[in-house]
C-alpha atoms as a PDB file:
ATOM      1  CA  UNK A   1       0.000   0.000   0.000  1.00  0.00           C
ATOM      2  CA  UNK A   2       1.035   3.349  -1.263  1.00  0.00           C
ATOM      3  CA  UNK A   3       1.410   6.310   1.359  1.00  0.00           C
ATOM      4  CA  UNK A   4       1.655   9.739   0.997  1.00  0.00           C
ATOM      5  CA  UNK A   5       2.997  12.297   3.488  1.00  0.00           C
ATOM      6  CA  UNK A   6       3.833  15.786   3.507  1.00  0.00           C
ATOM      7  CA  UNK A   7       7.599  15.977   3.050  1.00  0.00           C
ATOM      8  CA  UNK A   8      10.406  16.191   3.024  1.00  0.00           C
ATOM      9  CA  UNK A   9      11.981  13.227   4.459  1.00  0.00           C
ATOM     10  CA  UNK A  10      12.111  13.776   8.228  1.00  0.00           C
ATOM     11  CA  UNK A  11       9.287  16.321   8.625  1.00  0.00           C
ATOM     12  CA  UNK A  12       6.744  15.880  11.733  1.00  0.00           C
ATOM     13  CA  UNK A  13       4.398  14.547   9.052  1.00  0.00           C
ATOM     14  CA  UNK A  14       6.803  11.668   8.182  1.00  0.00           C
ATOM     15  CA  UNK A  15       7.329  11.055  11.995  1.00  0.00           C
ATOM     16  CA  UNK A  16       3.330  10.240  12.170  1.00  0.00           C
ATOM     17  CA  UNK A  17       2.682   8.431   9.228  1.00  0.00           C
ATOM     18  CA  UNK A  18       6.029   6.103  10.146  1.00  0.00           C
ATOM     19  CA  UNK A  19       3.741   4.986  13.378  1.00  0.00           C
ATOM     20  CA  UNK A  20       0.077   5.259  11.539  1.00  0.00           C
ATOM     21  CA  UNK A  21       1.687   2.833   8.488  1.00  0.00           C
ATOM     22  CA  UNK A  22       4.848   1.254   9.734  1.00  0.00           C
ATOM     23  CA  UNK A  23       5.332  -1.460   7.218  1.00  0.00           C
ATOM     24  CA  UNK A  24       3.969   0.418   4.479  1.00  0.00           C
ATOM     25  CA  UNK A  25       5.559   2.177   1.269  1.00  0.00           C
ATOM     26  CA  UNK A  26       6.101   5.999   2.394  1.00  0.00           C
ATOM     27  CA  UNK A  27       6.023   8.488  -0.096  1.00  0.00           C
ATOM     28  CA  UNK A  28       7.076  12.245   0.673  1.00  0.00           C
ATOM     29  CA  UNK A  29       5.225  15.156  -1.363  1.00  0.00           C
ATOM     30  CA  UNK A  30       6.307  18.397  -1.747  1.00  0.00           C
ATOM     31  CA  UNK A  31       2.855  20.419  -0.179  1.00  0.00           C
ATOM     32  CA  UNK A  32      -0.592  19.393   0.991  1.00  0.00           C
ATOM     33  CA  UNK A  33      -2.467  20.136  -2.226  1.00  0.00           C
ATOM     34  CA  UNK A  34       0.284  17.438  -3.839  1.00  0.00           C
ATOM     35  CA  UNK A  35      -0.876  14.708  -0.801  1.00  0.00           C
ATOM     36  CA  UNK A  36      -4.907  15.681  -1.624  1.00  0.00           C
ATOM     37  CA  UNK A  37      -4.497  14.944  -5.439  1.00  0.00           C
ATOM     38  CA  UNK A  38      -2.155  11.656  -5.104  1.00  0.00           C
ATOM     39  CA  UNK A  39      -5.408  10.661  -3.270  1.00  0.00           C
ATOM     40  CA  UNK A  40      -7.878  12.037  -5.651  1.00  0.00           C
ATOM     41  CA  UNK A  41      -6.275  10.509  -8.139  1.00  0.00           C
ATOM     42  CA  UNK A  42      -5.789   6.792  -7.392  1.00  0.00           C
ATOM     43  CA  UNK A  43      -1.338   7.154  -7.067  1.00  0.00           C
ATOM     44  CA  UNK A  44      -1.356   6.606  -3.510  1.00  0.00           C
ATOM     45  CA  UNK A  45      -3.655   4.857  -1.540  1.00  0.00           C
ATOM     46  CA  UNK A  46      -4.180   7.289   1.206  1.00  0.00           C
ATOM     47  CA  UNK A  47      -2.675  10.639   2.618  1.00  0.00           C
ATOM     48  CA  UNK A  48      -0.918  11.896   5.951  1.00  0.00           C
ATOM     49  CA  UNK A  49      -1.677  15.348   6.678  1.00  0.00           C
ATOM     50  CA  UNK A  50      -1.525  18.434   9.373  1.00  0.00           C
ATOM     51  CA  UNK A  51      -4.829  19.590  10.160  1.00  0.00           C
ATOM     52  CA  UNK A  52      -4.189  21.763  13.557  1.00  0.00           C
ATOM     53  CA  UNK A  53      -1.416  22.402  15.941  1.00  0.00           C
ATOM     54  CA  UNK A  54      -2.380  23.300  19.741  1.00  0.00           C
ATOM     55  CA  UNK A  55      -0.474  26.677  19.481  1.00  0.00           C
ATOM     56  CA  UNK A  56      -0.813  28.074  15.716  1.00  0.00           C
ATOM     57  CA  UNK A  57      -4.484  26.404  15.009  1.00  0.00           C
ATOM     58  CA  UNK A  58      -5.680  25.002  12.302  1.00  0.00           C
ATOM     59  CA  UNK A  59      -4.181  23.896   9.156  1.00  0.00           C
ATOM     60  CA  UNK A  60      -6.162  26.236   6.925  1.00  0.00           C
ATOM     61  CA  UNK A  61      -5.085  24.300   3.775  1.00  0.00           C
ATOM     62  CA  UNK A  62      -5.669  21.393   5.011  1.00  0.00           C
ATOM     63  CA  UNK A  63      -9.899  22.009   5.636  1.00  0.00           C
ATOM     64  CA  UNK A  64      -9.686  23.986   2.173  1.00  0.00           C
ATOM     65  CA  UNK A  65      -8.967  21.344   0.463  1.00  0.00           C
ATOM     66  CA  UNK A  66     -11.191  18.532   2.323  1.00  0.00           C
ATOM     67  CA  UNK A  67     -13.718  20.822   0.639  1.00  0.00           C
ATOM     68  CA  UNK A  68     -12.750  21.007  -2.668  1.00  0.00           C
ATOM     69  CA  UNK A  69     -12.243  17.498  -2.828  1.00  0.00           C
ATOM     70  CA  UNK A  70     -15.818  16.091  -1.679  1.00  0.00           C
ATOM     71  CA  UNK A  71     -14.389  12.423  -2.725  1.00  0.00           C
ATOM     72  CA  UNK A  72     -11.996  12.310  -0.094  1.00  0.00           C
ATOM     73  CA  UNK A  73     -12.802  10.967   3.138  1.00  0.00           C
ATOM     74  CA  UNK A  74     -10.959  10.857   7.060  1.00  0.00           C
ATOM     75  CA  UNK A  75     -10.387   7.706   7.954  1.00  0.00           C
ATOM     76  CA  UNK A  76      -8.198   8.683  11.435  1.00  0.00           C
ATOM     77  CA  UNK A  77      -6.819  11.531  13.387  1.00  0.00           C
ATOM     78  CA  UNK A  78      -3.569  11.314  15.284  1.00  0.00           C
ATOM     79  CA  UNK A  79      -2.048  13.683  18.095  1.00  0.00           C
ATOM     80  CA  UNK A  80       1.908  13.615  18.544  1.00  0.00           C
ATOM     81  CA  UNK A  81       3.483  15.653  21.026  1.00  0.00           C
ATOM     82  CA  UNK A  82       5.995  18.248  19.000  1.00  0.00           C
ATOM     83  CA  UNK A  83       9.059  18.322  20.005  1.00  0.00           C
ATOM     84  CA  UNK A  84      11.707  21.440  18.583  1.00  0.00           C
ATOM     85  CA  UNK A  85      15.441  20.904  19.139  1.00  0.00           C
ATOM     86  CA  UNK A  86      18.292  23.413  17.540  1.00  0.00           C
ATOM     87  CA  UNK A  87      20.518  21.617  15.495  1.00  0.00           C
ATOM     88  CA  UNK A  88      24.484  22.410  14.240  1.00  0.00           C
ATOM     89  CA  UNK A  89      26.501  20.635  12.178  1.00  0.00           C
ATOM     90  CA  UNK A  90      29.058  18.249  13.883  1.00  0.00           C
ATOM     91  CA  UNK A  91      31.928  20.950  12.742  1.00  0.00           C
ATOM     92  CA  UNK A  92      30.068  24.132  13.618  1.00  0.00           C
ATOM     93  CA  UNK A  93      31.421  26.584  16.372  1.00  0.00           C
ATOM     94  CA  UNK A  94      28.168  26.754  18.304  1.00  0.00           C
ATOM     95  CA  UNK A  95      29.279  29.587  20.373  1.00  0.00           C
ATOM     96  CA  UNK A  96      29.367  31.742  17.181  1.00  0.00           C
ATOM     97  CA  UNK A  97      26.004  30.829  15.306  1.00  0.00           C
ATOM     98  CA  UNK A  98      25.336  33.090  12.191  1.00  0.00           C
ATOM     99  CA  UNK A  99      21.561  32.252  11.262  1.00  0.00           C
ATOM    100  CA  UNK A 100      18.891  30.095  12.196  1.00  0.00           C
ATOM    101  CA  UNK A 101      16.891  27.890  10.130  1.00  0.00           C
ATOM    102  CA  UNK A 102      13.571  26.264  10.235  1.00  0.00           C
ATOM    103  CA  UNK A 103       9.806  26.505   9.093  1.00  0.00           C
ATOM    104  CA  UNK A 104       7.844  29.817  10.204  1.00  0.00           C
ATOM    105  CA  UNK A 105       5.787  27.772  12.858  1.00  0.00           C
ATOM    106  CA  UNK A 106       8.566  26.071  14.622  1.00  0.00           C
ATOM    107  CA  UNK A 107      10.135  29.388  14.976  1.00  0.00           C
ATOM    108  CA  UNK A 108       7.222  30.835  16.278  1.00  0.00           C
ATOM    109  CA  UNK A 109       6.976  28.247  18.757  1.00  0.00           C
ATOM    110  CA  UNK A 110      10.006  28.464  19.649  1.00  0.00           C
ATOM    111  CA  UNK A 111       9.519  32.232  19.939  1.00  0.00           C
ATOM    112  CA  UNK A 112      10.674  33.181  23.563  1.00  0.00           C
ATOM    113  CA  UNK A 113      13.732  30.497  24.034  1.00  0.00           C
ATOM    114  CA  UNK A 114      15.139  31.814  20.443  1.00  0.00           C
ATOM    115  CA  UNK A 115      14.870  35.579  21.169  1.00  0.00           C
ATOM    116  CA  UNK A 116      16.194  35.124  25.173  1.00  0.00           C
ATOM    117  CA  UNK A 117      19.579  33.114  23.625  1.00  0.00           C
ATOM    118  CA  UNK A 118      20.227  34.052  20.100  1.00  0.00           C
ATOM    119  CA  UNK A 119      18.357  37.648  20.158  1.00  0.00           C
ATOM    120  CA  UNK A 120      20.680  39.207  17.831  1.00  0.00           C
ATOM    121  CA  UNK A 121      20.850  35.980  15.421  1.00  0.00           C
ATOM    122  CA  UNK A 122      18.964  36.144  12.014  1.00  0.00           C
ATOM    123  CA  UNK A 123      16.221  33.626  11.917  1.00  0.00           C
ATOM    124  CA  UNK A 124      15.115  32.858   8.437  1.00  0.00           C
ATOM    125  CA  UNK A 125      11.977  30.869   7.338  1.00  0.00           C
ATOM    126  CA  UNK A 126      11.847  27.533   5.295  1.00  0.00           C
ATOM    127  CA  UNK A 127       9.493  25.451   3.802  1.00  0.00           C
ATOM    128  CA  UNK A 128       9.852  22.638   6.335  1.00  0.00           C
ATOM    129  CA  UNK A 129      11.841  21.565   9.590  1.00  0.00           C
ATOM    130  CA  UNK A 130      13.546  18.878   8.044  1.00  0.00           C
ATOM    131  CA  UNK A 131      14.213  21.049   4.866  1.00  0.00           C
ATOM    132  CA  UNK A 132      16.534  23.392   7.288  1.00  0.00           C
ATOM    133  CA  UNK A 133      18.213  20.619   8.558  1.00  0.00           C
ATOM    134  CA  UNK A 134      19.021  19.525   5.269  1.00  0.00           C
ATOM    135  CA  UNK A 135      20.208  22.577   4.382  1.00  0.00           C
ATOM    136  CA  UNK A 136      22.018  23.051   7.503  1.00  0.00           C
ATOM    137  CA  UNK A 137      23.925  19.332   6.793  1.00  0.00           C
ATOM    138  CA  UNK A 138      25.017  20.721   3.108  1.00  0.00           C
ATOM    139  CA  UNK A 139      26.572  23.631   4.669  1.00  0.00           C
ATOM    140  CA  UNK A 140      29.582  22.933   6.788  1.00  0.00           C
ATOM    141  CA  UNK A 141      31.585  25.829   5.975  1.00  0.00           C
ATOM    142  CA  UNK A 142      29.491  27.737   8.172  1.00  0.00           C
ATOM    143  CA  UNK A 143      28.231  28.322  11.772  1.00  0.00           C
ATOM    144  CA  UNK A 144      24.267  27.689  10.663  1.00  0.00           C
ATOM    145  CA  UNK A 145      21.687  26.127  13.030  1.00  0.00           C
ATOM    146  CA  UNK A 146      17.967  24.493  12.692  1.00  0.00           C
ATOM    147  CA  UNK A 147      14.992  23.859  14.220  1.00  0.00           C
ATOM    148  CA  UNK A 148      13.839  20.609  13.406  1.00  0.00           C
ATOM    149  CA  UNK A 149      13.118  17.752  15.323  1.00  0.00           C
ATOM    150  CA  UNK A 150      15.249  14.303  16.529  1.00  0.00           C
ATOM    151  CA  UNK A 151      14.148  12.372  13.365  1.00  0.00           C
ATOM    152  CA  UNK A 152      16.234  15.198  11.222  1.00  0.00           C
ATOM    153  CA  UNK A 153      19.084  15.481  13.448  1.00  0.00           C
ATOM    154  CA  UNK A 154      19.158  11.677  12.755  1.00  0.00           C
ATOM    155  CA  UNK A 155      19.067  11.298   9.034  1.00  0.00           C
ATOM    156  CA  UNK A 156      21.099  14.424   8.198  1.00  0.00           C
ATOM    157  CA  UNK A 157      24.185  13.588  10.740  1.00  0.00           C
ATOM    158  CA  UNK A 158      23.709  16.691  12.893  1.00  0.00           C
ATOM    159  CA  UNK A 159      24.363  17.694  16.579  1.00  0.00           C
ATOM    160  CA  UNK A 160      21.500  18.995  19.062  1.00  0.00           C
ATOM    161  CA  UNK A 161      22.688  21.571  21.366  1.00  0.00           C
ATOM    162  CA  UNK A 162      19.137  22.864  22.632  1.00  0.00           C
ATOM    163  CA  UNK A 163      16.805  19.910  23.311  1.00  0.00           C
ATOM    164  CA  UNK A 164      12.887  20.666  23.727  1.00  0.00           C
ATOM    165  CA  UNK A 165      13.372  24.564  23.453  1.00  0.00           C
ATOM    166  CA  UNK A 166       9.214  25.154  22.318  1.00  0.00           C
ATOM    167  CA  UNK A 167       7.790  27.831  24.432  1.00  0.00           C
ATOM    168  CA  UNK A 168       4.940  25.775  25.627  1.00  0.00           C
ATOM    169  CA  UNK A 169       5.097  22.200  27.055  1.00  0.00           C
ATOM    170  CA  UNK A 170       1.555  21.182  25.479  1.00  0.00           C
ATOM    171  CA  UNK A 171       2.367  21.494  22.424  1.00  0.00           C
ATOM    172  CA  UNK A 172       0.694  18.922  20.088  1.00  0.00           C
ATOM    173  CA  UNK A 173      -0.033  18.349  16.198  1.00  0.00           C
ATOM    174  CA  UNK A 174      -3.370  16.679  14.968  1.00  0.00           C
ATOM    175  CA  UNK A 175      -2.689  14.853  11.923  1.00  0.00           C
ATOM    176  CA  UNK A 176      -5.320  13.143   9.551  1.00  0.00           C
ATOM    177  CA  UNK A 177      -5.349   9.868   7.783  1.00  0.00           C
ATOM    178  CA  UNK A 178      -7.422  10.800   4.121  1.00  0.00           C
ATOM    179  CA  UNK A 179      -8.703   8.166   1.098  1.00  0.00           C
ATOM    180  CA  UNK A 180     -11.483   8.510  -1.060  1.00  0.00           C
ATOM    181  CA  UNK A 181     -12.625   5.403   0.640  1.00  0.00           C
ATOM    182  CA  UNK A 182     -14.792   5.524   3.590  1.00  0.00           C
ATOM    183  CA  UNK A 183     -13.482   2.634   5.757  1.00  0.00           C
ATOM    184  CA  UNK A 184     -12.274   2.566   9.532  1.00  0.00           C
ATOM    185  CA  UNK A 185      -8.492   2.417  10.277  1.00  0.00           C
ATOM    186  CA  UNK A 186      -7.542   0.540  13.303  1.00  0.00           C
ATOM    187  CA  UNK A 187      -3.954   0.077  15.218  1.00  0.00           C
ATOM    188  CA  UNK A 188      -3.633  -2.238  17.820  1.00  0.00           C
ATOM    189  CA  UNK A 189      -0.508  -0.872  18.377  1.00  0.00           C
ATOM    190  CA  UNK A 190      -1.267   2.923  19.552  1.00  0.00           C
ATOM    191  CA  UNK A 191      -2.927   4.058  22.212  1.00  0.00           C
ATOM    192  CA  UNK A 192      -6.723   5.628  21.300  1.00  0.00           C
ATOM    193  CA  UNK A 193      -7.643   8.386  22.856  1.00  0.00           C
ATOM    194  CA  UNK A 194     -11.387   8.596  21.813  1.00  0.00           C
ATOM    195  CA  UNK A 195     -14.046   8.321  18.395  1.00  0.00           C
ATOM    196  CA  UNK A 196     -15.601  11.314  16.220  1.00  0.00           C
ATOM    197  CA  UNK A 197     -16.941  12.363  13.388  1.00  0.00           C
ATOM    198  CA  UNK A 198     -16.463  15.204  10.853  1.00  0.00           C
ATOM    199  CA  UNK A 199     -18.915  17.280   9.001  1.00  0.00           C
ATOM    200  CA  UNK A 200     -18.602  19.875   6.230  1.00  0.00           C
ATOM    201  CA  UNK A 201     -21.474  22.327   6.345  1.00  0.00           C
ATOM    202  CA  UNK A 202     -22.418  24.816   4.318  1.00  0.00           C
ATOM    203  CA  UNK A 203     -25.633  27.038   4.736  1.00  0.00           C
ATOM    204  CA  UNK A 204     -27.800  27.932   1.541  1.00  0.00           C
ATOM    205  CA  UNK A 205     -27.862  31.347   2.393  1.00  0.00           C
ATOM    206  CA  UNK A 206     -26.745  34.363   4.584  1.00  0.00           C
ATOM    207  CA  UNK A 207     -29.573  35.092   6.938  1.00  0.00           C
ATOM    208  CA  UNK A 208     -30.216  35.495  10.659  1.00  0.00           C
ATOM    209  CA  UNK A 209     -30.634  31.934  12.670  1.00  0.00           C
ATOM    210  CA  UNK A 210     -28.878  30.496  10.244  1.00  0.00           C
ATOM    211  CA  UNK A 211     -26.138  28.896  12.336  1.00  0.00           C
ATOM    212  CA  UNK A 212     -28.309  28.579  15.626  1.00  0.00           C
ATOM    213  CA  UNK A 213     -30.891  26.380  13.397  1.00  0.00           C
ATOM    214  CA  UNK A 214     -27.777  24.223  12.130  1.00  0.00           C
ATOM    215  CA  UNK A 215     -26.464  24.173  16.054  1.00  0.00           C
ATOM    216  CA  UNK A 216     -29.793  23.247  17.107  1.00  0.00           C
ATOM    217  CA  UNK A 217     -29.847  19.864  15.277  1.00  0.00           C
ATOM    218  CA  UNK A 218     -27.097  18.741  17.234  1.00  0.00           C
ATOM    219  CA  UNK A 219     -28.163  20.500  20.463  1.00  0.00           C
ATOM    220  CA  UNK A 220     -30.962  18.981  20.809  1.00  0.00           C
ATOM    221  CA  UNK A 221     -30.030  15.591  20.525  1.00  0.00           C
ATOM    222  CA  UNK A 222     -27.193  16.076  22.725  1.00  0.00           C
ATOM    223  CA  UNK A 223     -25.085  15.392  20.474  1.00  0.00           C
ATOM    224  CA  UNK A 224     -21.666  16.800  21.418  1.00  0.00           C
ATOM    225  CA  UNK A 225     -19.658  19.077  19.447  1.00  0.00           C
ATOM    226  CA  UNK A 226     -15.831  19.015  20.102  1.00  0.00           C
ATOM    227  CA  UNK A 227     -14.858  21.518  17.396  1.00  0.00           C
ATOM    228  CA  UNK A 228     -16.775  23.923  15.626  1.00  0.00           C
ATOM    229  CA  UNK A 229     -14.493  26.180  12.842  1.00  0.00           C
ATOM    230  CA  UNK A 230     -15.746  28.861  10.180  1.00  0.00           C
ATOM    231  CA  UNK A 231     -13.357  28.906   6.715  1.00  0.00           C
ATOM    232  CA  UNK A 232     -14.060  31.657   3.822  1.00  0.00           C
ATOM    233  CA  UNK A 233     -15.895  29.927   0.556  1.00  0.00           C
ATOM    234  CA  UNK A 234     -13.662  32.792  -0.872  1.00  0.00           C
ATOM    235  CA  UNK A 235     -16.687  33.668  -2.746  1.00  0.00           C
ATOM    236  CA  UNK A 236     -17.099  37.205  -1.037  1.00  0.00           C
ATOM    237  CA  UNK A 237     -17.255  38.287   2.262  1.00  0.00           C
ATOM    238  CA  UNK A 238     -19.332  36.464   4.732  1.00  0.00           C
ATOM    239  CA  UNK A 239     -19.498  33.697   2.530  1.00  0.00           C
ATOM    240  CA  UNK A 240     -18.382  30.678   4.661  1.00  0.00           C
ATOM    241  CA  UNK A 241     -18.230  26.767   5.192  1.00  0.00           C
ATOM    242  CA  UNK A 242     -18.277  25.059   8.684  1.00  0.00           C
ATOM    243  CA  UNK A 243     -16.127  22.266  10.371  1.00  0.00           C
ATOM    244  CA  UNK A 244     -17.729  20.168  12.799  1.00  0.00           C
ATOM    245  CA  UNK A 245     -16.388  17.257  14.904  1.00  0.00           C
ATOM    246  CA  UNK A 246     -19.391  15.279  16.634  1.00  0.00           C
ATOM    247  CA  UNK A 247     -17.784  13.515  19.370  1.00  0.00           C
ATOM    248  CA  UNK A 248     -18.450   9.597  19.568  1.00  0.00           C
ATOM    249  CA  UNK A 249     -19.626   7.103  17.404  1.00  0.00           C
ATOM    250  CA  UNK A 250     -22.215   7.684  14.565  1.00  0.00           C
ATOM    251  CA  UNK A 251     -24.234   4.228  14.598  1.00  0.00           C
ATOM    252  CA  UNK A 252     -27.397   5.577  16.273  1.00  0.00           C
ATOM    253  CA  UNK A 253     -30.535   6.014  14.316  1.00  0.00           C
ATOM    254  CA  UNK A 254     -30.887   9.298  16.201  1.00  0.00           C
ATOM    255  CA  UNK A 255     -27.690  10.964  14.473  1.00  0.00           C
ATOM    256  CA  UNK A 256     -28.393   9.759  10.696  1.00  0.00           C
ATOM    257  CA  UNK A 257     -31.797  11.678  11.328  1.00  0.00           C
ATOM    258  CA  UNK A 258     -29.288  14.696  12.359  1.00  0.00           C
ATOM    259  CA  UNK A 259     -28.491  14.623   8.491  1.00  0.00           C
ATOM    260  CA  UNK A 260     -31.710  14.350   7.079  1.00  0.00           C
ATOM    261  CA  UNK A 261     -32.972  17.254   9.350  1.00  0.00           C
ATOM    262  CA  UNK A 262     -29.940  19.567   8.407  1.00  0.00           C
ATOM    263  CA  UNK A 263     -30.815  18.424   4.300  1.00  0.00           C
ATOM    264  CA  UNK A 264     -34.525  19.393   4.845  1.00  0.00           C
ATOM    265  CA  UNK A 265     -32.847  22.953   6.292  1.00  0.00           C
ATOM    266  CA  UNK A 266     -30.736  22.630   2.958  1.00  0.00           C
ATOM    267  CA  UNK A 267     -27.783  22.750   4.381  1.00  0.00           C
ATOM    268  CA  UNK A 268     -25.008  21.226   2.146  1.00  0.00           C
ATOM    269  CA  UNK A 269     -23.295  18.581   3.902  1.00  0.00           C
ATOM    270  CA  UNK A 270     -20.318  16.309   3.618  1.00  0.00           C
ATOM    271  CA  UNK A 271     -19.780  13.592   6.076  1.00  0.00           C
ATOM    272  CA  UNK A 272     -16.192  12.572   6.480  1.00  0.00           C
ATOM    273  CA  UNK A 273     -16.691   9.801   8.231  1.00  0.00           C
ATOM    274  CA  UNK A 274     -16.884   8.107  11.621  1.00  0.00           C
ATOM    275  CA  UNK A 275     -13.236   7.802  12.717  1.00  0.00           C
ATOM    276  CA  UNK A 276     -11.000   6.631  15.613  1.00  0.00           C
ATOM    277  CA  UNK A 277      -8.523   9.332  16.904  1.00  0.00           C
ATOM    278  CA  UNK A 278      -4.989   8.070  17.955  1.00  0.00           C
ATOM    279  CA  UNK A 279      -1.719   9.127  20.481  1.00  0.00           C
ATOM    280  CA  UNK A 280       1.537   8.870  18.793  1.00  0.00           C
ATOM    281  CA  UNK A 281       5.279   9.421  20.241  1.00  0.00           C
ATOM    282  CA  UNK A 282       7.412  12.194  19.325  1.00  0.00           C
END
């Protein structure tokens, strides 16, 4: 089975999917929208993507393109604990660091430790973790440094002289597991740390109540909503699409009647599926 990730090799996103598939056929692309359309279009089997972090939010891309693609499905979450370590080259002079190195979210969670020890060192965004720490490995002739995690230090030979250096302990990345087929993953393996579903919603029109009559389905039914997140349609302003994760499992009677009542509302709706969500290692 073919599996794609978003790369490079050694990115967070690798980290998960090695765990989520760990005797399948791993296959790094370059951006999200690469990992949706492998999907869509039958070259990988499934997809490994970001969908929030507990300090920068959501993964806007990521819910953008669950709705363009209405053929794609979730078939599991995964939380991993992130873990940000600054990196040198074996031959750097680490008391004389010239830039720093990593992708624009690591160095904003890294924020406080970076501007209390290297204040006057550049930092300078890259497309990924692991792509600084490449970059970082193919330049030994200088004092240059990375954020990236243990998994990069690994594969690209490099030393860790900060370990753990992200501002907030509880720091944590949701990842998803996406097909175009609607089945249940399982993992014996991990540790599962509950069951949901997820719903795309969009309302027919702009008008008062119109959330509060969607909300009200659920409400009262007691049905209970563990995430609820507005993205643009990027149609105009105040033209938007919902998120919803329903929390538990979707076998009742009483919640496939929660979609007929939100059709006869005409409210567009894309069920994502019923899914397990799962704990992973840094």
């Amino acid at each position: 089975m073919k599996i794609a990730f978003l790369g490079p090799q050694a990115s967070f996103t690798q980290l998960a999917a090695t765990q989520l598939f760990p005797n399948e056929e791993l296959l790094p692309h370059a951006n999200i929208l690469d990992c949706f359309t492998a999907v869509e279009n039958g070259e990988v089997d499934k997809a490994v993507v970001p969908l929030e972090n507990s300090i920068e939010g959501t993964v806007s891309m990521t819910l953008d393109y669950l709705y363009k693609t209405p053929d794609i499905k979730i078939q599991a979450e995964a939380v991993m604990p992130i873990a940000h370590h600054l990196m040198i080259h074996p031959t750097c002079d680490e008391t004389n660091i010239e830039k720093i190195y990593s992708h624009p979210q690591a160095l904003a969670q890294s924020f406080h430790f970076l501007d209390k020890t290297f204040k006057e060192i550049p930092k300078q965004e890259f497309s990924s973790t692991a792509a600084a720490a490449k970059h970082v490995s193919e330049h030994p002739d200088r004092n240059l440094a990375a954020v990236a995690n243990q998994f990069a230090a690994n594969l690209y030979g490099l030393k860790i002289i900060h370990r753990n250096i992200q501002d907030f302990e509880q720091n944590h990345t949701r990842f998803i597991v996406i097909s175009k087929k609607q089945e249940t993953y399982d993992n014996k393996d991990l540790e599962i740390l509950g069951e949901k579903s997820g719903l795309l919603i969009t309302l027919p029109e702009d008008h008062a109540g119109g959330l509060h009559q969607v909300l009200s389905v659920f409400a009262w039914r007691k049905m209970n909503l563990s995430k609820i997140e507005s993205r643009t349609l990027k149609t105009g302003l105040g033209n938007y699409f919902f998120y919803i994760n329903v929390s538990g499992n979707w076998d009742s009677t009483l919640y496939q009647n929660a979609l007929e009542e939100l059709k006869a509302l005409n409210v567009e709706v894309d069920f994502l599926g019923n899914y397990k969500e799962f704990f992973l290692k840094s």
